[in-house]
C-alpha atoms as a PDB file:
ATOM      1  CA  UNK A   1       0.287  18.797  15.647  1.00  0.00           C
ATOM      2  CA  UNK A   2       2.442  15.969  16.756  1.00  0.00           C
ATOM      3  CA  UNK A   3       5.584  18.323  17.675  1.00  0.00           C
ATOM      4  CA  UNK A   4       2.759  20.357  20.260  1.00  0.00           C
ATOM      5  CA  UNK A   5       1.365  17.090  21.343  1.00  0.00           C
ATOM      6  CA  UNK A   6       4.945  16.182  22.205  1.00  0.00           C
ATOM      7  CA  UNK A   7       5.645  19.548  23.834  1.00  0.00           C
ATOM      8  CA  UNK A   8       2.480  19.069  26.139  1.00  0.00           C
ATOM      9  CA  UNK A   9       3.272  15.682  27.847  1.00  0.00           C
ATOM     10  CA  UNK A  10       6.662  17.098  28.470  1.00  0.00           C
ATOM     11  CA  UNK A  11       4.984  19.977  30.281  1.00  0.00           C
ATOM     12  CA  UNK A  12       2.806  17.841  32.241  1.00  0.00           C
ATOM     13  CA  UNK A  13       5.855  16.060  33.994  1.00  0.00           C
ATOM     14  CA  UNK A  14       7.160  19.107  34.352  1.00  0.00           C
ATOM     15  CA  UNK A  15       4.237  19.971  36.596  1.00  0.00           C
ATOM     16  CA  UNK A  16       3.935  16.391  37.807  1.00  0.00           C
ATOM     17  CA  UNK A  17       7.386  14.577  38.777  1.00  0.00           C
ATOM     18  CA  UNK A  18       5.872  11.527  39.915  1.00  0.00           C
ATOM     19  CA  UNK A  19       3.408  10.859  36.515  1.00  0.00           C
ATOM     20  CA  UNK A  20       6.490  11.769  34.909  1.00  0.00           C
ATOM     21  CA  UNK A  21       8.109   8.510  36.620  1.00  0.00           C
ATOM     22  CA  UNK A  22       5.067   6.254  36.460  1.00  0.00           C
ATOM     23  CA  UNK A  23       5.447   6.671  32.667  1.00  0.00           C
ATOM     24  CA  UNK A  24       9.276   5.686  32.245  1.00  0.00           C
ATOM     25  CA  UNK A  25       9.066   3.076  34.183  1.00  0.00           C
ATOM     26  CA  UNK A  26       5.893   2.350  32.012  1.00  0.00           C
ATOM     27  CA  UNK A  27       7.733   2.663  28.825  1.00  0.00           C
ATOM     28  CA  UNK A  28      10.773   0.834  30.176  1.00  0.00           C
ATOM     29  CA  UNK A  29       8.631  -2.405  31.272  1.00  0.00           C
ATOM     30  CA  UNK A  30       6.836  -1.885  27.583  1.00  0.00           C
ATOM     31  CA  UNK A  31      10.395  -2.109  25.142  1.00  0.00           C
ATOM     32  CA  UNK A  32      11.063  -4.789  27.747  1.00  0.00           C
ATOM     33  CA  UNK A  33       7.722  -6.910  27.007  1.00  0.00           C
ATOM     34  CA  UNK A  34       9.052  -6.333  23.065  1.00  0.00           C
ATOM     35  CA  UNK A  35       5.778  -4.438  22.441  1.00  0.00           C
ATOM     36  CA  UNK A  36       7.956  -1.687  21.110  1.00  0.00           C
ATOM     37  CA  UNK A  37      11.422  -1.032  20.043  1.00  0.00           C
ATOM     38  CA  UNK A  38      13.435   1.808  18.548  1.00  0.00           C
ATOM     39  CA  UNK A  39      13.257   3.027  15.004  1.00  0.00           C
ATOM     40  CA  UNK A  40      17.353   3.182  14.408  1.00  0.00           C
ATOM     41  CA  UNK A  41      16.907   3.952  10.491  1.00  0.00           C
ATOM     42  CA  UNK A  42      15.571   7.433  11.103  1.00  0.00           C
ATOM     43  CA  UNK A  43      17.866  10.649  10.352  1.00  0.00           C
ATOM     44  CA  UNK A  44      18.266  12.505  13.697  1.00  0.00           C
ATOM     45  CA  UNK A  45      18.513  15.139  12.247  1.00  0.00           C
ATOM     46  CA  UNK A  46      15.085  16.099  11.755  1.00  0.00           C
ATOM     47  CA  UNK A  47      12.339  16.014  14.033  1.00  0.00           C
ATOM     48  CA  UNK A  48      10.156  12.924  13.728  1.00  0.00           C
ATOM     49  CA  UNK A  49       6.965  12.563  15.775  1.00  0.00           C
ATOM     50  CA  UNK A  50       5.222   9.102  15.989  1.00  0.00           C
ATOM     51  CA  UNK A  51       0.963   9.498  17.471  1.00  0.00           C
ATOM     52  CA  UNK A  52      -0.428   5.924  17.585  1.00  0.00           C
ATOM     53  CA  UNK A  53      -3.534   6.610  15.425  1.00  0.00           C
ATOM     54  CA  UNK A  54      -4.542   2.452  16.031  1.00  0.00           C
ATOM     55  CA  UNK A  55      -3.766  -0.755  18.187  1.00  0.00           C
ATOM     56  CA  UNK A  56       0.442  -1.055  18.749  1.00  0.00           C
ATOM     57  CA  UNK A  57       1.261  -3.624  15.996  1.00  0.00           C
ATOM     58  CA  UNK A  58       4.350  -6.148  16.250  1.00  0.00           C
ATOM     59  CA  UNK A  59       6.728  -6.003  13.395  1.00  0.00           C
ATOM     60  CA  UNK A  60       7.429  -9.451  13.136  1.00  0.00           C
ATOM     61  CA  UNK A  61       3.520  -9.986  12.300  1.00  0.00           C
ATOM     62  CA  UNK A  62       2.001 -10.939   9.153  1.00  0.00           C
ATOM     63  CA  UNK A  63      -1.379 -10.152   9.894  1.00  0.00           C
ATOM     64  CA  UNK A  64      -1.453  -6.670  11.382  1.00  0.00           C
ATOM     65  CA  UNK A  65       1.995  -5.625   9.818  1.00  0.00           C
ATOM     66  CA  UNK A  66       0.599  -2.793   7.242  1.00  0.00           C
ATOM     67  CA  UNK A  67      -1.429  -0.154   8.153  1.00  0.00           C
ATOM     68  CA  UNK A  68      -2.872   2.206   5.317  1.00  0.00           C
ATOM     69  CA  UNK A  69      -5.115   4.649   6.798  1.00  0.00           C
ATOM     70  CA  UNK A  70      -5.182   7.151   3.680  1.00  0.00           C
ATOM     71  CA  UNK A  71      -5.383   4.337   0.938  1.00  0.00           C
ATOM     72  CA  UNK A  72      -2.068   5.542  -0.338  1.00  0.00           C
ATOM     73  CA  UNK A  73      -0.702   1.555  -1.252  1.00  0.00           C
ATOM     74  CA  UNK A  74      -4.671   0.522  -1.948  1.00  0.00           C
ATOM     75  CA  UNK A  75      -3.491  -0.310  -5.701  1.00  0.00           C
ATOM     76  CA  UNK A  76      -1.508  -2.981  -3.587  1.00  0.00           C
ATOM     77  CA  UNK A  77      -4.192  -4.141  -0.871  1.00  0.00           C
ATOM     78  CA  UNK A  78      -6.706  -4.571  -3.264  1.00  0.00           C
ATOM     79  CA  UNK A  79      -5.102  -7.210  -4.490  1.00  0.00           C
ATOM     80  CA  UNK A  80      -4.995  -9.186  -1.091  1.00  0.00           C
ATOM     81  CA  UNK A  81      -8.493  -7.804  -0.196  1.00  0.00           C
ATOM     82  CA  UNK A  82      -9.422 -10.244  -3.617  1.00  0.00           C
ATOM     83  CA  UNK A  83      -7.648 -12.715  -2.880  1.00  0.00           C
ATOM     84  CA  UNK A  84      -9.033 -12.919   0.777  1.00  0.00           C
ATOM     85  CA  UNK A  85     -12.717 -12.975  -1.175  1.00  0.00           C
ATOM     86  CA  UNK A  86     -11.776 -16.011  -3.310  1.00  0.00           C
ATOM     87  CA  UNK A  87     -10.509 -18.158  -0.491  1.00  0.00           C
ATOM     88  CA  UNK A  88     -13.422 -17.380   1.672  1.00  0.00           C
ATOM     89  CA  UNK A  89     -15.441 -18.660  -1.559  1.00  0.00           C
ATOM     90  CA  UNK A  90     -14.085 -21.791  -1.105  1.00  0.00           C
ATOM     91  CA  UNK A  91     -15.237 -22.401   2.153  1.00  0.00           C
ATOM     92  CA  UNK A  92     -11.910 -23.603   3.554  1.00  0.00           C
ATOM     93  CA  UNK A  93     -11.268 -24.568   7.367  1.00  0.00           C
ATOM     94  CA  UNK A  94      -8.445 -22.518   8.909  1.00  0.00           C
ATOM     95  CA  UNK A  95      -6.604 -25.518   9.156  1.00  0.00           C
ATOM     96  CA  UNK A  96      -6.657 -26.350   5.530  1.00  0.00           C
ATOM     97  CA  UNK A  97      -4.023 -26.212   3.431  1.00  0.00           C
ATOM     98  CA  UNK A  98      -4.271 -24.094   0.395  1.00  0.00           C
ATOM     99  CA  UNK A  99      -4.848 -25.329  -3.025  1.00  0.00           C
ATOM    100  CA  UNK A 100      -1.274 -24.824  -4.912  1.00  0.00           C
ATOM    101  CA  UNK A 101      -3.165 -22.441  -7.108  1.00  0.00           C
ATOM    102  CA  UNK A 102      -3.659 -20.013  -4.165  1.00  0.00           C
ATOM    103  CA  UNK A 103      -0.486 -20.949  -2.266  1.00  0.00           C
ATOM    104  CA  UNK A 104       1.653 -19.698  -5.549  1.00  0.00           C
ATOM    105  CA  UNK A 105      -0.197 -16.770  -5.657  1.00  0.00           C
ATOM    106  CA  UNK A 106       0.246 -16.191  -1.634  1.00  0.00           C
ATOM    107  CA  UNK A 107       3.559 -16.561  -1.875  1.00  0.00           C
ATOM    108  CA  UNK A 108       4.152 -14.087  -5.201  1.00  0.00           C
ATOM    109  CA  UNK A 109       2.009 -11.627  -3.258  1.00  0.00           C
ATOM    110  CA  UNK A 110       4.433 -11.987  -0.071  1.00  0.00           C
ATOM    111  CA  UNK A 111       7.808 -11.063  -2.364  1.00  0.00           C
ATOM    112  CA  UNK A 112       6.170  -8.255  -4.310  1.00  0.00           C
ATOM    113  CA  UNK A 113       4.826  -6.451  -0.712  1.00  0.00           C
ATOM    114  CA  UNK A 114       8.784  -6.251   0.119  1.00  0.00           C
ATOM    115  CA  UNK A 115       9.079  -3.640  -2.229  1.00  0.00           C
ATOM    116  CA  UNK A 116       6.620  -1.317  -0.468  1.00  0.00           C
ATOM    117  CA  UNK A 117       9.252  -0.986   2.225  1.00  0.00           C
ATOM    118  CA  UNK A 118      11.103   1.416  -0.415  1.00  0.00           C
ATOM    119  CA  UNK A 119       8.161   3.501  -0.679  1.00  0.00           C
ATOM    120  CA  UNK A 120       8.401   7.111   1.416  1.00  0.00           C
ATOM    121  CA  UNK A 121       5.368   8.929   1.926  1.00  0.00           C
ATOM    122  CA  UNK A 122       6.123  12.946   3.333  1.00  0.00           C
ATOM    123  CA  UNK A 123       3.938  13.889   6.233  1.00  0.00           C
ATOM    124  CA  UNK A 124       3.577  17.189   5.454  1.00  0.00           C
ATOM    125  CA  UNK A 125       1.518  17.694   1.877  1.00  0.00           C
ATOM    126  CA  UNK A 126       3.439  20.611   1.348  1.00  0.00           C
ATOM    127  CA  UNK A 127       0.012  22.591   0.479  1.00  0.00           C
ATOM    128  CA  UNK A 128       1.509  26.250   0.284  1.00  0.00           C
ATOM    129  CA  UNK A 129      -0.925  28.059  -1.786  1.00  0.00           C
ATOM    130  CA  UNK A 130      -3.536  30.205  -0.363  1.00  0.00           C
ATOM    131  CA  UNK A 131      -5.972  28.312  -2.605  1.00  0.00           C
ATOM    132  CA  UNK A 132      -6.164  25.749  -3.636  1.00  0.00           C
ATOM    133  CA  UNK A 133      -9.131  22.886  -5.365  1.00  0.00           C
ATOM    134  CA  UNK A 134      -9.814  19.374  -4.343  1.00  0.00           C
ATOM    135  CA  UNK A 135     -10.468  17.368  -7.275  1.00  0.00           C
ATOM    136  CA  UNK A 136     -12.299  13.494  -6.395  1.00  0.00           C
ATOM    137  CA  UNK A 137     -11.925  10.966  -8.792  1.00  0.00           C
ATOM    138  CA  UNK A 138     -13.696   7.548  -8.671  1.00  0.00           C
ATOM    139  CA  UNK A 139     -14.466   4.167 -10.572  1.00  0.00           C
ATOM    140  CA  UNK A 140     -16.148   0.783 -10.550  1.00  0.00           C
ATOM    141  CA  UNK A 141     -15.630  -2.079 -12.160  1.00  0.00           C
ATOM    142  CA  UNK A 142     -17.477  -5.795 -11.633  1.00  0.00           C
ATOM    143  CA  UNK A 143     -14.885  -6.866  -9.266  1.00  0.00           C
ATOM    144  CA  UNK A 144     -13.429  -3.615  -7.303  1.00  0.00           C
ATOM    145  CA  UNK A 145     -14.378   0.272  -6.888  1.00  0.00           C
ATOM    146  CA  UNK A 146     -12.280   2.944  -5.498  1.00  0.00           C
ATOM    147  CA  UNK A 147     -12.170   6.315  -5.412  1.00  0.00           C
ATOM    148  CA  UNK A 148      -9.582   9.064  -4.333  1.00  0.00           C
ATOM    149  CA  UNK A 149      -8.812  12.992  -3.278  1.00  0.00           C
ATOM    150  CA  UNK A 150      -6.099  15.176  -4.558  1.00  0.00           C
ATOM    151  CA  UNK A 151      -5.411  18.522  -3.707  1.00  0.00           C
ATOM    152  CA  UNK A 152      -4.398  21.034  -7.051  1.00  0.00           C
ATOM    153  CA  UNK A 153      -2.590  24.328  -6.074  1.00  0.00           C
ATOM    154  CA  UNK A 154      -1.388  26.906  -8.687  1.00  0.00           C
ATOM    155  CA  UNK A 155       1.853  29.045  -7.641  1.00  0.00           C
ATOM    156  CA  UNK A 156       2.570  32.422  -9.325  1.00  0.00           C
ATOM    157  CA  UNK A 157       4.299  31.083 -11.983  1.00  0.00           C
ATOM    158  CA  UNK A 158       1.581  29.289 -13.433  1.00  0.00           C
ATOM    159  CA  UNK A 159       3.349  26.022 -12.028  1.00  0.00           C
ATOM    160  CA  UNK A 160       0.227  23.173 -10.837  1.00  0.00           C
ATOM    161  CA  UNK A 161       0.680  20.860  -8.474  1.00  0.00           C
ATOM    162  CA  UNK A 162      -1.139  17.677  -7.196  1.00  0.00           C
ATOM    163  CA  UNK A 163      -0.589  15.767  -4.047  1.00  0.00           C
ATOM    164  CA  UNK A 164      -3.152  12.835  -2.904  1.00  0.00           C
ATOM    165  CA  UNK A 165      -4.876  13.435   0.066  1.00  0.00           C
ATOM    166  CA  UNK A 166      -6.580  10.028   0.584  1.00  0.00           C
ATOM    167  CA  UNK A 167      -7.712   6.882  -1.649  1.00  0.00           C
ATOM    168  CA  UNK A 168      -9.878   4.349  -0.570  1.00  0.00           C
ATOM    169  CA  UNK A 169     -10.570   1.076  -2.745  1.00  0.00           C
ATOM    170  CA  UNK A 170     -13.636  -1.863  -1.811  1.00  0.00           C
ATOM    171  CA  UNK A 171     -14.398  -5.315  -3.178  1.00  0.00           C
ATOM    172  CA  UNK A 172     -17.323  -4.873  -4.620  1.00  0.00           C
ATOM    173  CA  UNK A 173     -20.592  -6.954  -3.626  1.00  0.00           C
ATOM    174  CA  UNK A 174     -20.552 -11.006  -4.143  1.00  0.00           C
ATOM    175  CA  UNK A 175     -24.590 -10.070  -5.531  1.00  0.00           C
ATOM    176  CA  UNK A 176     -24.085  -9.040  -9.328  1.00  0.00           C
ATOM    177  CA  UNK A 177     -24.714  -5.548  -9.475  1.00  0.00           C
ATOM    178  CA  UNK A 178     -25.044  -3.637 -12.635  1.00  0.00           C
ATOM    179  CA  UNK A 179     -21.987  -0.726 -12.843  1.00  0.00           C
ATOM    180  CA  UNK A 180     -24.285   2.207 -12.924  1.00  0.00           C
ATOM    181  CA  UNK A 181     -25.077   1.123  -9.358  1.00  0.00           C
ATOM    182  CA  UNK A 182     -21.628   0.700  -8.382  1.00  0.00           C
ATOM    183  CA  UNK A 183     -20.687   4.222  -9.855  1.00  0.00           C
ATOM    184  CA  UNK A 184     -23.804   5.626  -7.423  1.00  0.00           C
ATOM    185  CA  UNK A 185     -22.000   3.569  -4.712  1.00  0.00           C
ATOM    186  CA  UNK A 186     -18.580   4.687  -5.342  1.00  0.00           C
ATOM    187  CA  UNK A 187     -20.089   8.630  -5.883  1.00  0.00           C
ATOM    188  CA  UNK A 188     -21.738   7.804  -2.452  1.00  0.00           C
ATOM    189  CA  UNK A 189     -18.678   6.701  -0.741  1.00  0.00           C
ATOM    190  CA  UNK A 190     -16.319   9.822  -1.964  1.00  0.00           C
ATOM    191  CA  UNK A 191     -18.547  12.382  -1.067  1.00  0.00           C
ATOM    192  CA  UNK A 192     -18.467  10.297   2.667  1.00  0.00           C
ATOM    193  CA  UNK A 193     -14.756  11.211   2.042  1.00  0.00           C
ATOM    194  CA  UNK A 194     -15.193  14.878   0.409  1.00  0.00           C
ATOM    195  CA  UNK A 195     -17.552  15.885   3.873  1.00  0.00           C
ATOM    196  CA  UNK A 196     -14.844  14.373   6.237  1.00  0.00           C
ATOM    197  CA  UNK A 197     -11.720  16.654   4.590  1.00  0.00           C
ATOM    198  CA  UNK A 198     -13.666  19.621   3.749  1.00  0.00           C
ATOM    199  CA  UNK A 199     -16.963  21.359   4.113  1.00  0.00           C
ATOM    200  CA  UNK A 200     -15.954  24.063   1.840  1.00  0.00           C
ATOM    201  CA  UNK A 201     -16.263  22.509  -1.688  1.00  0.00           C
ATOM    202  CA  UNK A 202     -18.057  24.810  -4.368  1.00  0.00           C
ATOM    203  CA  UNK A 203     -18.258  22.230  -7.564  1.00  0.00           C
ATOM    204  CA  UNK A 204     -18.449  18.491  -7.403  1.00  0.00           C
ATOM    205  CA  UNK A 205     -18.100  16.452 -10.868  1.00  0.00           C
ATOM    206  CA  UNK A 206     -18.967  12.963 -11.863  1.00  0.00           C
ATOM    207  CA  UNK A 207     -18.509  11.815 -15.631  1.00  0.00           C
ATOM    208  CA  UNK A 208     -21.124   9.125 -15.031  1.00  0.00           C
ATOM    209  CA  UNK A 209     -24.195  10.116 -17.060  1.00  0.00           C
ATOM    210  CA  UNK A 210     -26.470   7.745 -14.948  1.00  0.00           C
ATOM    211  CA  UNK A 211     -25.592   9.025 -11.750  1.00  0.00           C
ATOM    212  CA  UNK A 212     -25.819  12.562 -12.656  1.00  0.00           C
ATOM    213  CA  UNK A 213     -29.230  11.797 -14.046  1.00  0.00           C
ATOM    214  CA  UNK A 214     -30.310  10.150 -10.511  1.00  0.00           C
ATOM    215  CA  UNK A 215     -29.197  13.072  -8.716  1.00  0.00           C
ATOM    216  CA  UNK A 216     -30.427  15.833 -10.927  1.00  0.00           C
ATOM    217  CA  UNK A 217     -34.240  14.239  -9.849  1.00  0.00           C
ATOM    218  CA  UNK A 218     -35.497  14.156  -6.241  1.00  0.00           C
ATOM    219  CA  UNK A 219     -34.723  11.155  -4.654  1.00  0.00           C
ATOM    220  CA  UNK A 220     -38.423  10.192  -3.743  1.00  0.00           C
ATOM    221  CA  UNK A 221     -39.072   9.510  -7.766  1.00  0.00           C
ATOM    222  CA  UNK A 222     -36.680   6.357  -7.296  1.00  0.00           C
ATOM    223  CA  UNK A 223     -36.852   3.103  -6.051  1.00  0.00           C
ATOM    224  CA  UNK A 224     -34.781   2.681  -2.505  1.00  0.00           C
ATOM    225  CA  UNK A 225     -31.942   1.878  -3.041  1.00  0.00           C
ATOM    226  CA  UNK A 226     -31.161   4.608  -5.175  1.00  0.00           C
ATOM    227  CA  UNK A 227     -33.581   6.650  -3.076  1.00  0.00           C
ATOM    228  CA  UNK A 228     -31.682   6.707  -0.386  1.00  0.00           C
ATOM    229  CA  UNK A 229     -28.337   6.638  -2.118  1.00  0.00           C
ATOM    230  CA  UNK A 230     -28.674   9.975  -3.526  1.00  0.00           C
ATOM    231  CA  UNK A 231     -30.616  11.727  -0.773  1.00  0.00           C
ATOM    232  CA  UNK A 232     -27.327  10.751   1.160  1.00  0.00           C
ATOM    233  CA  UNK A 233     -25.130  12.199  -1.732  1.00  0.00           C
ATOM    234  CA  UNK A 234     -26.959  15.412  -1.530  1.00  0.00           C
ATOM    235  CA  UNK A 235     -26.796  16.163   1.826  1.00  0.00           C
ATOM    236  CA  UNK A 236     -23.332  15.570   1.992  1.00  0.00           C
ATOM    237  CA  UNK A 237     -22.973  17.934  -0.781  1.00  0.00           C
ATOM    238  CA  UNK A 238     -25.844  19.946  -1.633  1.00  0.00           C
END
C-alpha cells in the first residue's frame, strides 16, 4: 500500500509540474523549520515507505517521542500509563517537584525505554497461508487489563506459526471493580478489536466462566451495565 501510494503522488507531478514544485519547495522549507530530517540508518537497499498515520512528532521530544499504534511495546507503556495514574493521585501542580520516590522511578523508567530502540518490528506479517485463524487472548487484573490478536497459519509441513497482529493494554478504573467485570470489559474491548481486523471469524473463546455465563443469557435478564456490555459483545460477534 505505501509503495502505490508513493507511485501515485509521483504520477500526479507528472501530470502537474507546478504542484510538483509547490511541494519541494514545501518539503525543503519543512527539513529547514527541523520538523523533519532524514532517516540515515536505513539500508538502501530495500524499499522503505514512511505514511504519517498521526501528528509529525520531533525526535528530540519526551512527550510525543513513542508512538505504538498496534500495542506491540504495551508490556512497556503500561508501566508509564501507571505511573502517570499514581502521580495524578497525588494531586501535584505541574510545577511541583516530584517526591524522590517517583523521581527514582522516572528516571529508572527513562534508562530501561533506551532499550526499545533495539527492538525491530517487520512491516509485512509475512501471513502466506491461504488460511489461516485469529486467536484473541485477554486478561484483567485489579490494576491493568489487556488483551491481544495473533494470527496462526499452518504450512504443508505441519509447521504453525504465530505473528501478533495488535495488543492493546488499559489502566483499569480508580472505582473498585470486581474482576468478573473487568474480564466482561476486557471481552468487550477485544471483540471492538476482533470487528475492526476481521468480519470473518467463525469461533470466539473466552476461559472466563462468568462472562460466558452473561452472554449465553439475553442481555435484558441483567442489570445495565452488564446489559449493555454483552448486547455490545454480541453484535460485534454474533
Amino acid at each position: 500500500m505505501a509503495v502505490s501510494k508513493l507511485l501515485a503522488m509521483e504520477n500526479k507531478f507528472k501530470c502537474d509540474s507546478e504542484f510538483e514544485k509547490e511541494y519541494k519547495c514545501f518539503m525543503k522549507e519543512y527539513e529547514e523549520a527541523g520538523h523533519m530530517s532524514p532517516n540515515k540508518g536505513l539500508d538502501s537497499s530495500k524499499i522503505k515507505c514512511f505514511l504519517p498515520h498521526h501528528a509529525v512528532q520531533k525526535k528530540d521530544s519526551i512527550t510525543t517521542r513513542l508512538f505504538d499504534p498496534l500495542g506491540f511495546l504495551s508490556p512497556c507503556t503500561i508501566l508509564i500509563k501507571i505511573f502517570y495514574r499514581q502521580l495524578w493521585l497525588l494531586k501535584l501542580n505541574w510545577d511541583n517537584a516530584l517526591p524522590e520516590h517517583f523521581a527514582i522511578k522516572w528516571h529508572k523508567f527513562q534508562r530501561e525505554f533506551q532499550q526499545i530502540y533495539h527492538i525491530s518490528i517487520p512491516r509485512w506479517l509475512r501471513i502466506t497461508e491461504k488460511e489461516i485463524a485469529l486467536h484473541g487472548f485477554s486478561d484483567a487484573s485489579e490494576s491493568t487489563y489487556a488483551y491481544l490478536i495473533c494470527a496462526v497459519q499452518r504450512n504443508d509441513y505441519g509447521v504453525t506459526k504465530v505473528t501478533i497482529l495488535a495488543a492493546k493494554s488499559k489502566v483499569a478504573p480508580l472505582k473498585p471493580v470486581s474482576i468478573p467485570r473487568l474480564e466482561l470489559n476486557e471481552a468487550l474491548l477485544l471483540a471492538g478489536l476482533f470487528s475492526v481486523l476481521t468480519n470473518t471469524l467463525k469461533d470466539h473463546v473466552t476461559d472466563s466462566q462468568v462472562v460466558l455465563s452473561w452472554l449465553s443469557s439475553p442481555p435484558r435478564s441483567w442489570k445495565p451495565f452488564i446489559a449493555n456490555s454483552t448486547s455490545e459483545i454480541l453484535d460485534l460477534i454474533p
